[in-house]
C-alpha atoms as a PDB file:
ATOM      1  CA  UNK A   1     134.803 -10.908 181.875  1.00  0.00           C
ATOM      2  CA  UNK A   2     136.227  -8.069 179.609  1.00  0.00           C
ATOM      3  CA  UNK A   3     139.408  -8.394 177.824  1.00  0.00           C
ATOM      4  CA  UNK A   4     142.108  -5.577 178.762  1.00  0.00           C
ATOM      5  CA  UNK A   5     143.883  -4.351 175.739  1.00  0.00           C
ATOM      6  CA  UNK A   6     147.474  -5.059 175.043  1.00  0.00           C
ATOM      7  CA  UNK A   7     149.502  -1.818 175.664  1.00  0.00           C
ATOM      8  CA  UNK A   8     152.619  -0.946 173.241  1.00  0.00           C
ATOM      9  CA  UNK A   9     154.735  -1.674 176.478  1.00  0.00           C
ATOM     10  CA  UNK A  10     153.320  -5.170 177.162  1.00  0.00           C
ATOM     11  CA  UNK A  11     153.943  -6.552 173.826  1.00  0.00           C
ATOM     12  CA  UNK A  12     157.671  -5.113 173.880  1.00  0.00           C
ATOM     13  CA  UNK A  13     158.088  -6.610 177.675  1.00  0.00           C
ATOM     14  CA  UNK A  14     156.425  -9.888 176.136  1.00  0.00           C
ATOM     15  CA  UNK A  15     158.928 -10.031 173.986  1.00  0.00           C
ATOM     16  CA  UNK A  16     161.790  -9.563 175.925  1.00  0.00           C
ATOM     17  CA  UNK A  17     160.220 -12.127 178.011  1.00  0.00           C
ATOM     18  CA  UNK A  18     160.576 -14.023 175.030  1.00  0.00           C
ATOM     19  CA  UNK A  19     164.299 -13.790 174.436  1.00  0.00           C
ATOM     20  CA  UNK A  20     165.174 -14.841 177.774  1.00  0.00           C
ATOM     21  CA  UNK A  21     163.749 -17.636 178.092  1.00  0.00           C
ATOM     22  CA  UNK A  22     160.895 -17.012 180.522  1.00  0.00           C
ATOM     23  CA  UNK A  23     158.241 -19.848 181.094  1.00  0.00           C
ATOM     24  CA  UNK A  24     154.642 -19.332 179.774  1.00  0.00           C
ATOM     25  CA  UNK A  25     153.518 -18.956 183.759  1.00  0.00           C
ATOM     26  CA  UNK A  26     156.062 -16.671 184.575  1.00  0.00           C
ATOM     27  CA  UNK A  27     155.152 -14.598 182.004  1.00  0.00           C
ATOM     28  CA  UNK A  28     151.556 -14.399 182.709  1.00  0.00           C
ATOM     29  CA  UNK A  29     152.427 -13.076 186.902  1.00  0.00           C
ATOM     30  CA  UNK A  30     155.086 -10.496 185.793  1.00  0.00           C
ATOM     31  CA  UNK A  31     152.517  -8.730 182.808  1.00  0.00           C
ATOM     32  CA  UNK A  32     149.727  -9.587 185.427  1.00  0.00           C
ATOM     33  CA  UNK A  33     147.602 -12.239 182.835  1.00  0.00           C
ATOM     34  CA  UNK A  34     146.344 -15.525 182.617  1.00  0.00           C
ATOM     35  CA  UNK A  35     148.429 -17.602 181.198  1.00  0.00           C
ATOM     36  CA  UNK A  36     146.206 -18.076 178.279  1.00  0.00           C
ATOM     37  CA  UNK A  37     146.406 -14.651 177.356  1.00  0.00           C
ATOM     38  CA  UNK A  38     149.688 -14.598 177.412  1.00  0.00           C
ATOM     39  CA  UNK A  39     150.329 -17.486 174.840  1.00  0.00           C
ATOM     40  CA  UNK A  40     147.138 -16.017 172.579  1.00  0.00           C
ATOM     41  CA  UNK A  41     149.343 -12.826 172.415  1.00  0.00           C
ATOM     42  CA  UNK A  42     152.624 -14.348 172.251  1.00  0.00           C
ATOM     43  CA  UNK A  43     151.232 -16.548 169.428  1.00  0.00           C
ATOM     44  CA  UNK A  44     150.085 -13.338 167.202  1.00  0.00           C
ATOM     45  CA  UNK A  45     153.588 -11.536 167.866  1.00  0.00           C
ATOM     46  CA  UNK A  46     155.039 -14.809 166.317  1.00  0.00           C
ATOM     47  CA  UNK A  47     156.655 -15.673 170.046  1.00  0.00           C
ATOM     48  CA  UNK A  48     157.346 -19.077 171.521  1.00  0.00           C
ATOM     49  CA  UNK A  49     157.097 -19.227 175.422  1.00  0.00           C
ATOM     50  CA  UNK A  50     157.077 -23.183 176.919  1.00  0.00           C
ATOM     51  CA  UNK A  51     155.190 -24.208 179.808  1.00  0.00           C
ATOM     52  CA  UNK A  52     157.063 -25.027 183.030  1.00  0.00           C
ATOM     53  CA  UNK A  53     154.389 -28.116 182.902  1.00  0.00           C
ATOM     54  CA  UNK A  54     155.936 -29.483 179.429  1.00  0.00           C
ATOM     55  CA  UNK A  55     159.818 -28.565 180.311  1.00  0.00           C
ATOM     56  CA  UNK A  56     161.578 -31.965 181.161  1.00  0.00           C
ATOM     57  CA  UNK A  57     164.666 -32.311 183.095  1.00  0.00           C
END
């Protein structure tokens, strides 16, 4: 399976998706990735998402 490359555009929507608070999954359907992309990406841009599975409440 080949990797698609980050655009400029995804890593500024990651980001934003970031800042608000978004959960790791939710991330990964609105920039159309796995999740495990999304938190190997977010983890280079210096980003913390949490997983819905780990929130408690």
């Amino acid at each position: 399976m080949a990797r698609k490359p980050w655009s400029f555009k995804e890593d500024r929507r990651l980001m934003e998706l970031a800042r608000s608070c978004t959960s790791l999954e939710e991330a990964a359907k609105q920039l159309g990735r796995s999740p495990h992309a999304v938190k190997r990406m977010a983890l280079r841009l210096g980003l913390s998402l949490k997983s819905k599975a780990t929130k408690q409440g």
